[in-house]
Protein backbone atom coordinates (compact mmCIF):
# COMPACT_ATOMS: atom_id res chain seq x y z
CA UNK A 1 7.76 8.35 -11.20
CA UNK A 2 9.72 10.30 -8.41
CA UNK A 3 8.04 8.04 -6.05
CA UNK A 4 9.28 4.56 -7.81
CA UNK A 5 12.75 5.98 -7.31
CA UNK A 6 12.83 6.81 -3.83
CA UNK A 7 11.18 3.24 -2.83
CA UNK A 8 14.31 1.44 -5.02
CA UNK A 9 16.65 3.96 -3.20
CA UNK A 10 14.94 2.66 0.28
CA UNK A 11 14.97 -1.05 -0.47
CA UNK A 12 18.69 -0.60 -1.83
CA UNK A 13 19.30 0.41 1.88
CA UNK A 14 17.51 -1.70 4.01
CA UNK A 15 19.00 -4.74 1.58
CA UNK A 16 22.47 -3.05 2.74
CA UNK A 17 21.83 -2.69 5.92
CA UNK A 18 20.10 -6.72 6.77
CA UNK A 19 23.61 -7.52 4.75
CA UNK A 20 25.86 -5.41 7.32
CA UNK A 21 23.85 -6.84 10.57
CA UNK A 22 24.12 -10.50 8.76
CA UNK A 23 27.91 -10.03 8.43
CA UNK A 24 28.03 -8.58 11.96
CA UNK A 25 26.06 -11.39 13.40
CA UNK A 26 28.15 -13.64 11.54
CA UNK A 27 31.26 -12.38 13.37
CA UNK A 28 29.82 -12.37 17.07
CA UNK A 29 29.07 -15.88 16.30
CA UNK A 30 32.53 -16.73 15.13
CA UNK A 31 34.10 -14.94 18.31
CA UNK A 32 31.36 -16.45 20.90
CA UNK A 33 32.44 -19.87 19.32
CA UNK A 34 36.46 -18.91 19.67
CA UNK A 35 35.56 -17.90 23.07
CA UNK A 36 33.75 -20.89 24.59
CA UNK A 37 35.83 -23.53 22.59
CA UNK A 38 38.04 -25.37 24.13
CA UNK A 39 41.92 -24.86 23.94
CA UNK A 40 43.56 -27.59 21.99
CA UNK A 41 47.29 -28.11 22.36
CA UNK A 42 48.68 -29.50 18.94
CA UNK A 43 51.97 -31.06 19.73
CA UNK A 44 50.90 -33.02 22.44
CA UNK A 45 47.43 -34.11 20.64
CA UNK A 46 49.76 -35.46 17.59
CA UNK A 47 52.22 -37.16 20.15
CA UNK A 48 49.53 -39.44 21.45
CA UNK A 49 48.22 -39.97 18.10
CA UNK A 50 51.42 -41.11 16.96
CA UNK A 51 52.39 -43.48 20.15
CA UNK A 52 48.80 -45.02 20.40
CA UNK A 53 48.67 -45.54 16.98
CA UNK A 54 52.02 -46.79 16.83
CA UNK A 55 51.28 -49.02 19.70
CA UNK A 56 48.21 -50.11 17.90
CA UNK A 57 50.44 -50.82 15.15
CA UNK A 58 52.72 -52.83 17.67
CA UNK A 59 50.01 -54.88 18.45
CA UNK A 60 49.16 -55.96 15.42
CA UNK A 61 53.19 -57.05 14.64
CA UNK A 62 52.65 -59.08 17.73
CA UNK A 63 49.64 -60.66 16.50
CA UNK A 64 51.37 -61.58 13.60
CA UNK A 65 54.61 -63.07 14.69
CA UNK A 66 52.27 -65.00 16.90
CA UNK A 67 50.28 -66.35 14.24
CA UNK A 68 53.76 -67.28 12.19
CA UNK A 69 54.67 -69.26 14.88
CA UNK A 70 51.91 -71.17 15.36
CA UNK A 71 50.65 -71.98 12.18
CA UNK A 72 54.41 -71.97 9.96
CA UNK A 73 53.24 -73.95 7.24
CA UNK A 74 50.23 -70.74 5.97
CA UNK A 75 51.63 -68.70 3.36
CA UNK A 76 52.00 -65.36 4.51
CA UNK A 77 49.16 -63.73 2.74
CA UNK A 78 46.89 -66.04 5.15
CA UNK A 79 48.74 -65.28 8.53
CA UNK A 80 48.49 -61.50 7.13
CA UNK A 81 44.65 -61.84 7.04
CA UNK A 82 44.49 -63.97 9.71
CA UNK A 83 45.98 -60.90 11.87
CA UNK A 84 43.87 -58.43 10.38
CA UNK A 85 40.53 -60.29 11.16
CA UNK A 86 41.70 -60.69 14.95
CA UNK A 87 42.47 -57.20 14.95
CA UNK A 88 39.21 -56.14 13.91
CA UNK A 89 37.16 -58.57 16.23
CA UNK A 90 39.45 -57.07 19.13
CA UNK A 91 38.51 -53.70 18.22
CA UNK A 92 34.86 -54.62 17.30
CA UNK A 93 34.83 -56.20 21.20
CA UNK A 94 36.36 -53.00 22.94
CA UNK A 95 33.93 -50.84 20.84
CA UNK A 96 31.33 -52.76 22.33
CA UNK A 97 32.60 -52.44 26.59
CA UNK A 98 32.96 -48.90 25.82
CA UNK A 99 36.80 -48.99 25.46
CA UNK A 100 37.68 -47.93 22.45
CA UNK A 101 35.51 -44.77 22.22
CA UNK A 102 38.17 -43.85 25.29
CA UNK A 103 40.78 -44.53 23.68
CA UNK A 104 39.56 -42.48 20.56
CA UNK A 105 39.34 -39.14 23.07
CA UNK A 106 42.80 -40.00 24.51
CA UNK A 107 44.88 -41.05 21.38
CA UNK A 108 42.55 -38.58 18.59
CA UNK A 109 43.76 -39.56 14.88
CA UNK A 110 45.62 -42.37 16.12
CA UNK A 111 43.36 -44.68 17.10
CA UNK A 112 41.69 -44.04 13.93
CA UNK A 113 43.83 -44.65 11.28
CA UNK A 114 44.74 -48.21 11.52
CA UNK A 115 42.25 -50.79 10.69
CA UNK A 116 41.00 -50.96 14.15
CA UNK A 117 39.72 -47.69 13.81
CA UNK A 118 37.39 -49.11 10.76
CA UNK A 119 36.18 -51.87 12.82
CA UNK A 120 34.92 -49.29 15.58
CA UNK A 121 33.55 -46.64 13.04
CA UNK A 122 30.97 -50.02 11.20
CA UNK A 123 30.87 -51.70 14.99
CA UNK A 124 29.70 -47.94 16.49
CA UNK A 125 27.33 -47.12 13.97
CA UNK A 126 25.94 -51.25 14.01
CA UNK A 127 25.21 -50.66 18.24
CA UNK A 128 23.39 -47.03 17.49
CA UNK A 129 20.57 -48.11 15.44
CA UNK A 130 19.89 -51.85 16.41
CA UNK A 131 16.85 -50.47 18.00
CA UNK A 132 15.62 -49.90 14.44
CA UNK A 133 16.02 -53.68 13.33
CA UNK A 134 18.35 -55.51 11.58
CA UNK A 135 17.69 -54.67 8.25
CA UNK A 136 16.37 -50.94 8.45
CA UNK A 137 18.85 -50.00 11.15
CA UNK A 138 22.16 -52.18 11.64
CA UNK A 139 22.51 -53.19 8.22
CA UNK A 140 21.19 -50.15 6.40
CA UNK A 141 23.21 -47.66 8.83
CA UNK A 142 26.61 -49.93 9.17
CA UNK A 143 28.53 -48.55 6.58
CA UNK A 144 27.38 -45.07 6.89
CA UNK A 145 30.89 -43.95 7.73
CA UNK A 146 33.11 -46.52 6.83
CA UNK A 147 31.13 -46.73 3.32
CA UNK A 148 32.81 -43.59 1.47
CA UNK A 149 36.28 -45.07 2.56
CA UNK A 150 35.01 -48.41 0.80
CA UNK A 151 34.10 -46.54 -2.29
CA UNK A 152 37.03 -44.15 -2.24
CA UNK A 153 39.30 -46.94 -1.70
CA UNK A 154 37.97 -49.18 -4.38
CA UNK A 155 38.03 -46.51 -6.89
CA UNK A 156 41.80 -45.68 -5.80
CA UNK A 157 42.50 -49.16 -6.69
CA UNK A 158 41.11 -49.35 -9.98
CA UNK A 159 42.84 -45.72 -10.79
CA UNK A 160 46.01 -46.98 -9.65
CA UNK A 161 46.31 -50.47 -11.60
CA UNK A 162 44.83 -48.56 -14.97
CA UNK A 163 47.72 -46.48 -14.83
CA UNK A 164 50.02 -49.49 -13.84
CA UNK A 165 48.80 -51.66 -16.91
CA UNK A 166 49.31 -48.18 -18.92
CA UNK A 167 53.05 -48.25 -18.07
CA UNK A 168 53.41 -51.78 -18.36
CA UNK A 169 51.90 -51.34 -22.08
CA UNK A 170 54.38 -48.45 -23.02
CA UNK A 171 57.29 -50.45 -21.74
CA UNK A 172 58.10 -48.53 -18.68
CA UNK A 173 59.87 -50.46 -16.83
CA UNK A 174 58.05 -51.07 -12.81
């Protein structure tokens, strides 16, 4: 019986003692990482985000005005899709040369946010696995980024005009 006690004594302390060199591997790891990454400086990181994407943005308002002025008789909802489309195939094109993947590391976040950034994220992933085949790799692999923004975005949607046709029923005024 005295035996049975002294080996749950010893396994209470080498269980201690794996947890102690687990938490102090743990933290070497965490300071070899700190110490090898690089340095990131915020403010100018967001500043390029916000001009490229801004200029992105730009762009597109170009695009647009264009488009009113040569077709003036589409409604605007066509000229408005008309844009986005030519934005995307612009975007799909410089993922393809290469270019927009440098703009990503130059411009972070803000090259990524407008809907460009959506056409290189399905275009990226589309290039990667064409090796596989169309089915098995571009098609099947295409949306494996851009497809939880799909599915967030549509269920966003339908949350959002439920609780519109709930005010609307109540008689709040929108």
């Amino acid at each position: 019986m005295f035996r049975i006690k002294s080996d749950i004594r010893v396994n209470i302390q080498s269980v201690e003692s794996k947890n102690t060199n687990i938490k102090q591997r743990n933290q070497d790891y965490a300071n070899y990482v700190k110490r090898i990454s690089p340095r990131t400086r915020a403010f100018p990181s967001m500043l390029w985000a916000f001009i490229i994407g801004g200029l992105i943005c730009v762009i597109g308002e170009f695009i647009l005005l264009g488009f009113k002025e040569l077709f003036p008789k589409y409604s605007p909802e066509f000229v408005g899709s008309l844009t986005s489309g030519t934005l995307i195939f612009i975007a799909a094109v410089m993922t393809g040369f290469g270019i927009y993947d440098r703009i990503g590391n130059f411009a972070g976040g803000g090259s990524i946010v407008p809907i460009t950034g959506f056409s290189n994220s399905m275009t990226s992933a589309a290039m990667e696995y064409r090796k596989e085949g169309i089915i098995f790799g571009t098609c099947s692999h295409m949306f494996r980024i851009a497809g939880p923004v799909i599915v967030v975005g549509i269920a966003l949607s339908i949350l959002v005009g439920f609780v519109y046709w709930v005010l609307l029923i109540c008689g709040v005024p929108i």
